[in-house]
N, C-alpha and C. Protein backbone atom coordinates (compact mmCIF):
# COMPACT_ATOMS: atom_id res chain seq x y z
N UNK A 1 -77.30 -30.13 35.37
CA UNK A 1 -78.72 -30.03 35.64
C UNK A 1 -78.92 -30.10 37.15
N UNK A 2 -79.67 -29.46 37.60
CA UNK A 2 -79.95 -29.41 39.28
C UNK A 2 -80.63 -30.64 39.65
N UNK A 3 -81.00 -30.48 40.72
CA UNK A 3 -81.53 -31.69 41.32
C UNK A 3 -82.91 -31.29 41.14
N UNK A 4 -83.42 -30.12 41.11
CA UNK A 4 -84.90 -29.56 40.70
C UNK A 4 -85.08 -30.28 39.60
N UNK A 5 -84.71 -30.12 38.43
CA UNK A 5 -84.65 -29.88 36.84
C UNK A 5 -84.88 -31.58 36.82
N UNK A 6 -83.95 -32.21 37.68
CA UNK A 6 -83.74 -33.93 37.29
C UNK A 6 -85.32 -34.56 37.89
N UNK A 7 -85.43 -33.77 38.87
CA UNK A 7 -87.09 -34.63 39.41
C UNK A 7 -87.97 -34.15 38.51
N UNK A 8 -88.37 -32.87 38.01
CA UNK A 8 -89.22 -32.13 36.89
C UNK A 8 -89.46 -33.05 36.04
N UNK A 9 -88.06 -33.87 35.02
CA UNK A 9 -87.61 -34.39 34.27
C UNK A 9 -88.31 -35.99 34.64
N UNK A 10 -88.39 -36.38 35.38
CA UNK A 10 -88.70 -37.31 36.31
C UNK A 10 -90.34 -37.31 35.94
N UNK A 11 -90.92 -36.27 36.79
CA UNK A 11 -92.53 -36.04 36.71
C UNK A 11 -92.98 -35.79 35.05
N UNK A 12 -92.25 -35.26 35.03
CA UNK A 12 -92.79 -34.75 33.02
C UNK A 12 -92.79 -36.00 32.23
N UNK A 13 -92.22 -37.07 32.30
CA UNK A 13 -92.16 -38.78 31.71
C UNK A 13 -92.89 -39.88 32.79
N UNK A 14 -93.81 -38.87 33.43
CA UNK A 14 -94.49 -39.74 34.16
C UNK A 14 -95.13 -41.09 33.73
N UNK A 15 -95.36 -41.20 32.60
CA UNK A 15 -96.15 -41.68 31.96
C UNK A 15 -95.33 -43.29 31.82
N UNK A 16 -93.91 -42.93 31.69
CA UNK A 16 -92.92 -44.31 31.79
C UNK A 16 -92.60 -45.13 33.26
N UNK A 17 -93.35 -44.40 34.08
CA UNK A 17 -93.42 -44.88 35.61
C UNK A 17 -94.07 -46.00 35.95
N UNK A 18 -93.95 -46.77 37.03
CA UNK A 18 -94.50 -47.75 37.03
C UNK A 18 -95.47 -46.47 38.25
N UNK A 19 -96.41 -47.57 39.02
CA UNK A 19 -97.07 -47.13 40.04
C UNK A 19 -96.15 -46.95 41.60
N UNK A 20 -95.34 -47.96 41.40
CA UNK A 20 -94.47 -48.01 42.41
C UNK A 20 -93.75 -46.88 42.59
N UNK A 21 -93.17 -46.71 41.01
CA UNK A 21 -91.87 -46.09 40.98
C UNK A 21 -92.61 -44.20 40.98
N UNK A 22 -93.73 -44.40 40.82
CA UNK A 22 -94.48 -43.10 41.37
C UNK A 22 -94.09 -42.32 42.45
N UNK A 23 -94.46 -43.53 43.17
CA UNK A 23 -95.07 -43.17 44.80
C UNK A 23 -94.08 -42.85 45.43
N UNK A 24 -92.72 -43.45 44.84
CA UNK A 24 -91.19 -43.28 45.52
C UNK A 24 -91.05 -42.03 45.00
N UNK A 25 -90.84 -41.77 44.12
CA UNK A 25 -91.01 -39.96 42.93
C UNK A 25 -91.16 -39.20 44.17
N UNK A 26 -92.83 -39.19 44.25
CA UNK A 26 -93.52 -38.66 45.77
C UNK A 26 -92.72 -38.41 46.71
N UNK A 27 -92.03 -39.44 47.15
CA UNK A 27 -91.39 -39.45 49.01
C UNK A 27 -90.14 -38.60 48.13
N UNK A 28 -89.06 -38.64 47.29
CA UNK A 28 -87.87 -37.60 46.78
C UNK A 28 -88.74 -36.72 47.16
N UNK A 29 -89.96 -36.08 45.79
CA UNK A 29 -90.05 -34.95 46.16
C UNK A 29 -90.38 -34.43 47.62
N UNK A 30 -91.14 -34.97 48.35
CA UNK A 30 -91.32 -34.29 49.80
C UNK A 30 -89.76 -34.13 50.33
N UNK A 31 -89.18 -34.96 50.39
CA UNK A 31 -87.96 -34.75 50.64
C UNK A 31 -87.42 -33.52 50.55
N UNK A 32 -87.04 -33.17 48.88
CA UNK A 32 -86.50 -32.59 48.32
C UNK A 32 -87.08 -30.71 49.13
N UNK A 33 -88.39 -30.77 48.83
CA UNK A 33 -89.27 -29.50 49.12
C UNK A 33 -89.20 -29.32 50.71
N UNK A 34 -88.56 -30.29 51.87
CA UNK A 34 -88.35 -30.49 53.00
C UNK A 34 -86.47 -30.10 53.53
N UNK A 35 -85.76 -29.95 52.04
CA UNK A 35 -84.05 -29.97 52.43
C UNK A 35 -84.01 -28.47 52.30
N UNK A 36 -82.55 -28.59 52.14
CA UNK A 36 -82.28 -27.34 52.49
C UNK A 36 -81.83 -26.65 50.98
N UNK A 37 -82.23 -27.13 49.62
CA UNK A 37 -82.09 -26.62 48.52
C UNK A 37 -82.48 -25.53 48.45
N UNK A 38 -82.10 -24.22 47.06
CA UNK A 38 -82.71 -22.77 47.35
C UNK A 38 -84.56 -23.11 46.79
N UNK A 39 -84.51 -21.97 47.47
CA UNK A 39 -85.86 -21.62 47.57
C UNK A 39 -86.62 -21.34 45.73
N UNK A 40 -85.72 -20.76 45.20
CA UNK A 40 -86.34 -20.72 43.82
C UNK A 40 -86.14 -22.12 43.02
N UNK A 41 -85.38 -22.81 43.40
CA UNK A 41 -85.96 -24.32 42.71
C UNK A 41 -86.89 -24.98 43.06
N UNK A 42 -86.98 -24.54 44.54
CA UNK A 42 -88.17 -25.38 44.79
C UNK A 42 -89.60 -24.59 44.15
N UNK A 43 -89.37 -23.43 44.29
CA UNK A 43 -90.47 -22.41 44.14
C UNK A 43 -90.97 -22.86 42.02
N UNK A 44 -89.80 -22.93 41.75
CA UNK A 44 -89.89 -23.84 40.45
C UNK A 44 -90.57 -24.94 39.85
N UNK A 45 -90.24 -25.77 40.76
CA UNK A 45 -90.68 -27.23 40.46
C UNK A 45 -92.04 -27.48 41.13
N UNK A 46 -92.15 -26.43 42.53
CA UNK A 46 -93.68 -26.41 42.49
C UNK A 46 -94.64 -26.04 42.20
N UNK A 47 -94.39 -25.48 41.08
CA UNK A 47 -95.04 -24.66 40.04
C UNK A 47 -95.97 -25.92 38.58
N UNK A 48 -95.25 -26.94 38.74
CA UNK A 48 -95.53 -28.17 38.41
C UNK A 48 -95.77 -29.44 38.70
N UNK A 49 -96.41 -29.58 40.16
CA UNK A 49 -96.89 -30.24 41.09
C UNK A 49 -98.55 -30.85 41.17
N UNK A 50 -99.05 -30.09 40.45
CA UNK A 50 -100.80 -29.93 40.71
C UNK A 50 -101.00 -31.30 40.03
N UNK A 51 -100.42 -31.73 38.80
CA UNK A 51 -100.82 -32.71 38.39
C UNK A 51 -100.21 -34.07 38.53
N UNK A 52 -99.45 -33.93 39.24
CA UNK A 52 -98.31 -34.84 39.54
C UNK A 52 -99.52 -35.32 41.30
N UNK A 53 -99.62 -34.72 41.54
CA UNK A 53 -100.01 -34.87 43.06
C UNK A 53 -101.43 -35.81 42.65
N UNK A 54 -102.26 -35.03 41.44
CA UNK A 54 -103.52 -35.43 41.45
C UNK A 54 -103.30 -37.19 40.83
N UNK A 55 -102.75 -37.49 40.27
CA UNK A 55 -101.78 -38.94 40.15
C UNK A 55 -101.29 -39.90 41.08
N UNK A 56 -100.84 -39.29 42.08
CA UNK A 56 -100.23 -39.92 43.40
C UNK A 56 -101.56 -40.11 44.07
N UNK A 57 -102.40 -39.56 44.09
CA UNK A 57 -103.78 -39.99 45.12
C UNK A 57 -104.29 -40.36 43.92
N UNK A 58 -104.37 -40.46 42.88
CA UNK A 58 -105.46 -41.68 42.33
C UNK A 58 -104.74 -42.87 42.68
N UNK A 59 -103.65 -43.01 42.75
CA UNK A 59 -102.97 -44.60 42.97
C UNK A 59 -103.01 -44.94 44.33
N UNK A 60 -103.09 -44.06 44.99
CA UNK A 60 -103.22 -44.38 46.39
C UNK A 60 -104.77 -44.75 46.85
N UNK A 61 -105.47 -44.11 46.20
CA UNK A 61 -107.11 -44.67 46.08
C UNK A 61 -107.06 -45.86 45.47
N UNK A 62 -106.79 -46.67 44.75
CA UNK A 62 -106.47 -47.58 43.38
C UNK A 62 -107.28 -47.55 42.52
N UNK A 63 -107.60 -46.33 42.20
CA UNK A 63 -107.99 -45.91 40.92
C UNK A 63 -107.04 -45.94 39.91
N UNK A 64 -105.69 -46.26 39.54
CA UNK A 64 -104.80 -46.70 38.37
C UNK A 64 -104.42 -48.04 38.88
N UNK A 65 -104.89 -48.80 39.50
CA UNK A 65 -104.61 -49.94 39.80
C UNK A 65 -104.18 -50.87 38.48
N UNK A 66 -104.92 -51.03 37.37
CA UNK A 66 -104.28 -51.33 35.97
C UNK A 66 -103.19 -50.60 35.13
N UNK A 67 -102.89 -49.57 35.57
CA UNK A 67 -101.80 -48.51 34.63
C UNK A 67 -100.76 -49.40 34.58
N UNK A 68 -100.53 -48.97 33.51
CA UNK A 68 -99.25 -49.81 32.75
C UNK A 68 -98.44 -48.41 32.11
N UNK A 69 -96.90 -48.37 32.39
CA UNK A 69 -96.06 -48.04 32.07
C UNK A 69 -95.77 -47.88 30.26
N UNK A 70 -95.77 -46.64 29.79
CA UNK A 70 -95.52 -46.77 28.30
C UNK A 70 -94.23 -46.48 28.03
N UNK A 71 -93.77 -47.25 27.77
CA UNK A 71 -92.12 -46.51 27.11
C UNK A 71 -92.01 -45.40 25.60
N UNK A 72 -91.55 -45.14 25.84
CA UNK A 72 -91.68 -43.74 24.56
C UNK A 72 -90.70 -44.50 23.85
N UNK A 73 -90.87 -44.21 22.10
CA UNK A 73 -90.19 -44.95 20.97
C UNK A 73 -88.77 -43.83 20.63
N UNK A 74 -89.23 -42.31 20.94
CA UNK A 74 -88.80 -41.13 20.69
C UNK A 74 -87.60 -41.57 21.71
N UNK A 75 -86.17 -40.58 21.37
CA UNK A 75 -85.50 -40.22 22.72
C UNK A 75 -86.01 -38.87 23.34
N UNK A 76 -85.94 -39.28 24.58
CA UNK A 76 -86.36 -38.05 25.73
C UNK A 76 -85.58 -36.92 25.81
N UNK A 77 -86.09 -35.89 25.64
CA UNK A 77 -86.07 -34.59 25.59
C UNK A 77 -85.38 -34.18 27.26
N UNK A 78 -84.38 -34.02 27.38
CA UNK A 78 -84.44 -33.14 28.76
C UNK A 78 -85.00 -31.63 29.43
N UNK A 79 -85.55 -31.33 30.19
CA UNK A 79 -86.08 -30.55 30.32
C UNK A 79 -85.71 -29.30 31.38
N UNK A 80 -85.43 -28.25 30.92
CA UNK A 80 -84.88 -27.53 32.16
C UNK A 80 -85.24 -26.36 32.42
N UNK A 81 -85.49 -25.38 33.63
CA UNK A 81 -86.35 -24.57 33.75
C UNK A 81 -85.69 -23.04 33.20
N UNK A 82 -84.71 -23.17 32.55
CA UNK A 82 -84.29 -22.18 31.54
C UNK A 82 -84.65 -22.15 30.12
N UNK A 83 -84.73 -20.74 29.65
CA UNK A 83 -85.62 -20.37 28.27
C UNK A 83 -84.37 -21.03 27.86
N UNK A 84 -84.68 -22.14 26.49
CA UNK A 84 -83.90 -22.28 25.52
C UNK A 84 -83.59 -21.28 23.92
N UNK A 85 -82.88 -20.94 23.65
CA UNK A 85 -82.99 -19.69 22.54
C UNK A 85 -82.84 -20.40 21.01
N UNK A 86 -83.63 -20.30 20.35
CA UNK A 86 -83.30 -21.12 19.12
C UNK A 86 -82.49 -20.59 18.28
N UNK A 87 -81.58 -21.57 17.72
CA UNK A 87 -80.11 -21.96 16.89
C UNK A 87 -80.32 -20.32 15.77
N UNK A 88 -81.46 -20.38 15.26
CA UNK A 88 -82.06 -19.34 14.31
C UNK A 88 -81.73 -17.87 14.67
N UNK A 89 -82.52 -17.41 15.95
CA UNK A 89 -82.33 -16.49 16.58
C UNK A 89 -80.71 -16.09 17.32
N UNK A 90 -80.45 -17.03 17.58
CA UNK A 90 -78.53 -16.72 17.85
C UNK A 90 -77.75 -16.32 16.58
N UNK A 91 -78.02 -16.73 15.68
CA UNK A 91 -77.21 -16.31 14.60
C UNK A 91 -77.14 -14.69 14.02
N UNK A 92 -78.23 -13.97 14.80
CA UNK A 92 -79.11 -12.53 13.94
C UNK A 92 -77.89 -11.53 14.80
């Protein structure tokens, strides 16, 4: 899995984040969108940014100042920016 795919993966379970562990999310990704990775991962992953960002400034306002971290009961799904082909359709 790329290093794109692992932060995606990261933002998409946002929901298991603390506030802290947000804001650090944040500084990777600037990072990340700042190195010298290719251009279509980044062009990727910022394709899924809008709501991730609008999150990082409510906490920075302290407007989630109470958010609490949910842990999911499910195991987590990994997520990657390739079409997956279902088991069904491979067999034809």
């Amino acid at each position: 899995m790329s290093r794109a795919e692992d932060l995606f993966n990261r933002c998409y379970y946002i929901n298991e984040l603390t506030n802290e562990e947000i804001l650090e999310l944040e500084k990777e990704l600037e990072d990340f969108f700042q190195s010298d990775e290719p251009e279509e991962d980044k062009e990727k992953l910022g394709e899924h940014m809008e709501n991730f960002e609008m999150i990082c400034s409510a906490i920075r306002e302290g407007g989630l100042e109470n958010r609490k971290p949910l842990k999911l009961e499910t195991p987590k799904k990994r997520m990657t920016f390739e079409l997956e082909i279902p088991e069904f359709l491979k067999q034809k």
